[in-house]
N, C-alpha and C. Protein backbone atom coordinates (compact mmCIF):
# COMPACT_ATOMS: atom_id res chain seq x y z
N UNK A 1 3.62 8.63 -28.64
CA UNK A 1 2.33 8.33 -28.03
C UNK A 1 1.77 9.62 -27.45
N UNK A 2 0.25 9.98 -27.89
CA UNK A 2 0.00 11.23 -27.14
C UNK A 2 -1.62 10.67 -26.37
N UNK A 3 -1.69 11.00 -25.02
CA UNK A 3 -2.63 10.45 -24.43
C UNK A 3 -3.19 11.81 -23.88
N UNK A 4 -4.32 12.05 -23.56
CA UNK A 4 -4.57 13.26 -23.35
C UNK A 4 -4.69 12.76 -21.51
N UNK A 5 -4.71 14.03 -20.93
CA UNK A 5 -4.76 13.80 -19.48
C UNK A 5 -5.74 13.59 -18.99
N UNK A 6 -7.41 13.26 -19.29
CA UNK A 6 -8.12 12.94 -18.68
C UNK A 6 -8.01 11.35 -19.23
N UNK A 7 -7.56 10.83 -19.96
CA UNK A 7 -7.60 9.81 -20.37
C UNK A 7 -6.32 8.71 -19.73
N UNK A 8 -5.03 9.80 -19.81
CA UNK A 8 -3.82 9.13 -18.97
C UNK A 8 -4.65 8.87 -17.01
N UNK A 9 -5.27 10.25 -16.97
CA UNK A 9 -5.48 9.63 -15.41
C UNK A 9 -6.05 8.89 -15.81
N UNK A 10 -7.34 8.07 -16.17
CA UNK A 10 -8.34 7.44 -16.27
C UNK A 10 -7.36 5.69 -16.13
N UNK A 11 -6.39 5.98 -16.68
CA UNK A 11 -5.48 4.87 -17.30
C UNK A 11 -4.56 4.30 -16.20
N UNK A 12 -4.14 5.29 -15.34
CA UNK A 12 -3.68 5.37 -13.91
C UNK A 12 -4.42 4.64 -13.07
N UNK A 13 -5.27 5.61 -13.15
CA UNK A 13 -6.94 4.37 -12.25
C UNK A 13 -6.67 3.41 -11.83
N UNK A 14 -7.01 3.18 -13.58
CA UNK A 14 -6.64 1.39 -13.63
C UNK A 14 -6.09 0.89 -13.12
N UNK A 15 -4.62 0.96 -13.49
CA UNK A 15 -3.81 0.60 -12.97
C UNK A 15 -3.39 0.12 -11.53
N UNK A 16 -3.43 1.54 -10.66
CA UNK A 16 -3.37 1.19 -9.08
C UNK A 16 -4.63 0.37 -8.46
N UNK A 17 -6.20 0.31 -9.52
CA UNK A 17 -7.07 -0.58 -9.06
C UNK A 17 -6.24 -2.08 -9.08
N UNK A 18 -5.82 -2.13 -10.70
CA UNK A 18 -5.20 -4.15 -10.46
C UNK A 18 -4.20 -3.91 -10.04
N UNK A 19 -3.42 -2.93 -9.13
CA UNK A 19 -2.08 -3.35 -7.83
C UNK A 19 -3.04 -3.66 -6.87
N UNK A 20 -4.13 -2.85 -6.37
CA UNK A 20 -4.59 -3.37 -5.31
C UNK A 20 -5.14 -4.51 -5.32
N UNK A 21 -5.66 -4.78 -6.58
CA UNK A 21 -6.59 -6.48 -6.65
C UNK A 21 -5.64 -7.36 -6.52
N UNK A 22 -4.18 -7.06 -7.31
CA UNK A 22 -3.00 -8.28 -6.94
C UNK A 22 -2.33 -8.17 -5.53
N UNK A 23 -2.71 -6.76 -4.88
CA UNK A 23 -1.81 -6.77 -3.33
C UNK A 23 -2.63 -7.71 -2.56
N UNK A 24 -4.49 -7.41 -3.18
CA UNK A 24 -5.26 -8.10 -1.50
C UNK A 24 -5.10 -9.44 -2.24
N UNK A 25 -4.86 -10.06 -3.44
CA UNK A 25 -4.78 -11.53 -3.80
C UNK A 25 -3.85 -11.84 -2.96
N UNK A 26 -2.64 -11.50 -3.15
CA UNK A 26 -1.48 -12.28 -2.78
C UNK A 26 -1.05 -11.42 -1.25
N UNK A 27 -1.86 -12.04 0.18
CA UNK A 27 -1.96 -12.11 0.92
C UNK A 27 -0.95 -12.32 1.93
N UNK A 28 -0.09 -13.50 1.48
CA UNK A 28 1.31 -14.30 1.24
C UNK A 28 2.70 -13.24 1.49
N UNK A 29 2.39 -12.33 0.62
CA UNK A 29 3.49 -11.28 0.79
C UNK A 29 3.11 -10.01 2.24
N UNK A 30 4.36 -10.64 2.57
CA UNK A 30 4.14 -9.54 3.98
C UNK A 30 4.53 -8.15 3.33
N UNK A 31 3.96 -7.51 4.10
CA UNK A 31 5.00 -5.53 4.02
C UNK A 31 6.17 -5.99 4.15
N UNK A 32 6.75 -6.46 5.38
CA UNK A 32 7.94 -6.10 5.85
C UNK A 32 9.02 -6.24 4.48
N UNK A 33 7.99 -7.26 3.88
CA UNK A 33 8.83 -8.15 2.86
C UNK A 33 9.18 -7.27 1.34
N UNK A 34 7.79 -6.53 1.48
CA UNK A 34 7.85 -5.49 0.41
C UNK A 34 8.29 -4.19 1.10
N UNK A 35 8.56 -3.73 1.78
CA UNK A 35 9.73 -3.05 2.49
C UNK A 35 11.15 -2.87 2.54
N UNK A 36 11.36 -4.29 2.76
CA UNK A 36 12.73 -4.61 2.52
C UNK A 36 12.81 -4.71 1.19
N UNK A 37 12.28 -5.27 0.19
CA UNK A 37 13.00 -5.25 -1.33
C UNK A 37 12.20 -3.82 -2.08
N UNK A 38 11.18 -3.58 -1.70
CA UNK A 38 10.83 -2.21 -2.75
C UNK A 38 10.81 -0.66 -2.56
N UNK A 39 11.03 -1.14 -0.63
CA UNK A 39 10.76 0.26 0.01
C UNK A 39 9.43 0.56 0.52
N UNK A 40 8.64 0.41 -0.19
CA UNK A 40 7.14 0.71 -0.14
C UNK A 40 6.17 -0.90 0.09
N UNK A 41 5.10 -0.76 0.95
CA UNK A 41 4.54 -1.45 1.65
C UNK A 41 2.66 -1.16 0.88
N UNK A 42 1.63 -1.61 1.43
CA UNK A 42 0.74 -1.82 1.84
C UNK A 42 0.03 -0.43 2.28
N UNK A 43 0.59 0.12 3.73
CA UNK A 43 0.59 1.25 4.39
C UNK A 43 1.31 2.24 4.12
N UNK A 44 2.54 2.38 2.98
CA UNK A 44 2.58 3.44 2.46
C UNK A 44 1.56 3.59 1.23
N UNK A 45 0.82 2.44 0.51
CA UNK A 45 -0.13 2.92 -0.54
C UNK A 45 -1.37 3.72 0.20
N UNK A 46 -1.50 3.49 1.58
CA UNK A 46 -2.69 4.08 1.87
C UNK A 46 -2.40 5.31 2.42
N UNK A 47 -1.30 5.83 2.86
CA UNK A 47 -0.78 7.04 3.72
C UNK A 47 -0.63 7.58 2.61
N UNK A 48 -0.22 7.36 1.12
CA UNK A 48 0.04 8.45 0.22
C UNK A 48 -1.34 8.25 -0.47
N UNK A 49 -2.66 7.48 -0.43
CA UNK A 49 -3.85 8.16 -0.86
C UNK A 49 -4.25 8.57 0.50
N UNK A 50 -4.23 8.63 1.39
CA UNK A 50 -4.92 9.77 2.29
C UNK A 50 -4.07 11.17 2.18
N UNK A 51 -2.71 11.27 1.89
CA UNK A 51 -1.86 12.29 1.61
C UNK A 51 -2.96 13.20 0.38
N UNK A 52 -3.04 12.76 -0.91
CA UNK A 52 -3.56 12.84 -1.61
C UNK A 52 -4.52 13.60 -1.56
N UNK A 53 -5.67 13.12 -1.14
CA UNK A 53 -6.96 12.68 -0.63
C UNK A 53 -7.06 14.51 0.15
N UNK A 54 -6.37 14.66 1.15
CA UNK A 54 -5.79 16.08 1.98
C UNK A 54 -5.78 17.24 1.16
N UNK A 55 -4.28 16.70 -0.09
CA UNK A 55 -3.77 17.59 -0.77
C UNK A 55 -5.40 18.69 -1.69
N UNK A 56 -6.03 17.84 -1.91
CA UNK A 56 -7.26 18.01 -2.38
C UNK A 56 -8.03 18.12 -1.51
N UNK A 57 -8.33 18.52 -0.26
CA UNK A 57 -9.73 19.03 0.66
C UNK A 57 -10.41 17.72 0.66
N UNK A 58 -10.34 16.57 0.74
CA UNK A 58 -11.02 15.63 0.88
C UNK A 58 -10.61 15.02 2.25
N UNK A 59 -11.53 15.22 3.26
CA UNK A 59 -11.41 14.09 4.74
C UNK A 59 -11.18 12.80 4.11
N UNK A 60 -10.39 12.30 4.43
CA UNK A 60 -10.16 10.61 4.47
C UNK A 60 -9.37 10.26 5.75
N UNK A 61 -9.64 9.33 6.49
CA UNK A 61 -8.98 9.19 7.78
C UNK A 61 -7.57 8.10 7.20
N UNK A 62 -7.20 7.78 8.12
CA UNK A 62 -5.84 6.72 7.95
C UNK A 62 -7.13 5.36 7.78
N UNK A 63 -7.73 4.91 8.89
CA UNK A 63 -8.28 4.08 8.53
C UNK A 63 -9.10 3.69 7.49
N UNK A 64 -10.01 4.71 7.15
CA UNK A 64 -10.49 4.52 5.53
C UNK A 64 -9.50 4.19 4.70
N UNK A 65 -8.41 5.01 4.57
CA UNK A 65 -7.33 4.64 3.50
C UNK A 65 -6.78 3.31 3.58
N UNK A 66 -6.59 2.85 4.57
CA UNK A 66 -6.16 1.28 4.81
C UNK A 66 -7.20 0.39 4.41
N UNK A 67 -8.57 0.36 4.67
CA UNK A 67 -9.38 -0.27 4.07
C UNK A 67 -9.26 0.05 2.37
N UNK A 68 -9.35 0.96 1.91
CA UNK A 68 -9.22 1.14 0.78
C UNK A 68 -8.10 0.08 0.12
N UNK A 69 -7.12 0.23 0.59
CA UNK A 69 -5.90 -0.53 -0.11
C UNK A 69 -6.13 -1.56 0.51
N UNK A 70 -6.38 -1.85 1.49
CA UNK A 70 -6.90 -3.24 2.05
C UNK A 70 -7.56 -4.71 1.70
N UNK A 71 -9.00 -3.66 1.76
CA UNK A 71 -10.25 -4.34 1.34
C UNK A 71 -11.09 -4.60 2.32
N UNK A 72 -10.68 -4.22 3.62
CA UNK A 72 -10.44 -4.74 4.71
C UNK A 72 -10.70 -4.19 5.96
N UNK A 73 -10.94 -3.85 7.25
CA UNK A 73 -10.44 -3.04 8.00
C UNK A 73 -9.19 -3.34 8.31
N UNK A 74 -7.63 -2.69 8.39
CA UNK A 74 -6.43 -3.05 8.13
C UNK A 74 -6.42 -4.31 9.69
N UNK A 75 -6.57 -3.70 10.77
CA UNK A 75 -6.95 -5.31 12.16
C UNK A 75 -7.30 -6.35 11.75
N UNK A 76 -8.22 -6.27 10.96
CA UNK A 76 -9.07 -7.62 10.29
C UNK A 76 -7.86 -8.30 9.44
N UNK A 77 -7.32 -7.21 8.56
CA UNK A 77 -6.52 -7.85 7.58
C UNK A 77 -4.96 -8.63 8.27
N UNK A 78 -4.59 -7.74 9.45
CA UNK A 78 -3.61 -8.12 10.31
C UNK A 78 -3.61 -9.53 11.05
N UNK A 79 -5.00 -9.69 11.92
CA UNK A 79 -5.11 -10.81 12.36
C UNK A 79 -5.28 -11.90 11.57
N UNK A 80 -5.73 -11.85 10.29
CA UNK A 80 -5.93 -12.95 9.31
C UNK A 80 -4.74 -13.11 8.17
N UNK A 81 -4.00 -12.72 8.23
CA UNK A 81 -2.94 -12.85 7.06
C UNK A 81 -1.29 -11.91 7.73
N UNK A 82 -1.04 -11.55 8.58
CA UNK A 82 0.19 -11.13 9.20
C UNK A 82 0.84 -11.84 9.74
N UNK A 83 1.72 -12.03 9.20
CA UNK A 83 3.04 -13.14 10.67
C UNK A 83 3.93 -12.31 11.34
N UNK A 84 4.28 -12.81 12.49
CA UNK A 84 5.70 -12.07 13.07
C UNK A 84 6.63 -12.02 12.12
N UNK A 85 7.52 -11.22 11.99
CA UNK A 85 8.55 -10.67 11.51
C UNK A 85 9.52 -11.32 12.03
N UNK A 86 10.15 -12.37 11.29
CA UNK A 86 11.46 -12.74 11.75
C UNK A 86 12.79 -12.26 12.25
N UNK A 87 13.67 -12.16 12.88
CA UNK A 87 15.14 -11.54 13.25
C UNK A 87 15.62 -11.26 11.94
N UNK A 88 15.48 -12.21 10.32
CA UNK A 88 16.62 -11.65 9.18
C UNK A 88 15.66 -10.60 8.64
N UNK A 89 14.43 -10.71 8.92
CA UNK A 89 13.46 -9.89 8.24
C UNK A 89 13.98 -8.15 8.84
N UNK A 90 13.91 -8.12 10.03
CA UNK A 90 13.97 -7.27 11.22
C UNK A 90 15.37 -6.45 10.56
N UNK A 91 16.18 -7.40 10.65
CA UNK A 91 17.82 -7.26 10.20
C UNK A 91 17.79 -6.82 8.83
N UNK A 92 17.09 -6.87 7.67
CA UNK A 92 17.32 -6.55 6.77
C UNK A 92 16.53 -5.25 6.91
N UNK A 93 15.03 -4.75 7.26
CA UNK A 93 14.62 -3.49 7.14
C UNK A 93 15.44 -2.66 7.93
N UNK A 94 15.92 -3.15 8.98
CA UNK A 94 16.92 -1.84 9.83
C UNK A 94 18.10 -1.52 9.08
N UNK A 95 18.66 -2.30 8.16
CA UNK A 95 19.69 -2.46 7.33
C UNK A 95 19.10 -1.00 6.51
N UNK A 96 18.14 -1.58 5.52
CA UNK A 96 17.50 -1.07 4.62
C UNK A 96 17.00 0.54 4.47
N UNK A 97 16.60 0.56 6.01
CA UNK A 97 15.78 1.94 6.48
C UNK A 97 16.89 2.67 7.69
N UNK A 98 18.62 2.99 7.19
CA UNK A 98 19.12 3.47 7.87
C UNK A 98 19.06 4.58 7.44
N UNK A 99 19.15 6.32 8.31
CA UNK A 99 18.67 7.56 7.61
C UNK A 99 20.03 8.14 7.63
């Protein structure tokens, strides 16, 4: 397969556009939850496009980036779709995220 690189990014795009259309669908799935089984969350998709975003001279704040992956302002998205974090939840990311 040979894809040329304006075309592979273009294809990338895509891509992380329908993760974000299936992250803000499925509402249901906490971070903590995608934390504990993938490592990566919600707020690491937006800390590594504002990383990004830097790496390239582009201002993007944390909060833009959270809306971005959001859809949302990330508060808005918190108060309407976040639950407490249970004790096995708690117990498994401290498990998970020992350094």
């Amino acid at each position: 397969m040979t894809i040329d690189e304006k075309t592979q990014t273009e294809l990338e795009a895509a891509a992380f556009r329908r993760l974000l259309e299936h992250l803000r669908s499925r509402t249901d799935v906490q971070n903590i939850d995608m934390m504990n089984l993938a490592g990566f969350c919600r707020n690491c998709l937006s800390n590594w496009f504002e990383d990004a975003a830097k790496a390239k001279g582009v201002a993007v704040s944390r909060d833009e980036a959270r809306r971005m992956v959001y859809g949302m302002p990330y508060e808005e998205w918190k108060a309407k779709h976040q639950s407490a974090a249970s004790d096995d939840q708690k117990a498994k990311f401290a498990q998970s995220h020992k350094h």
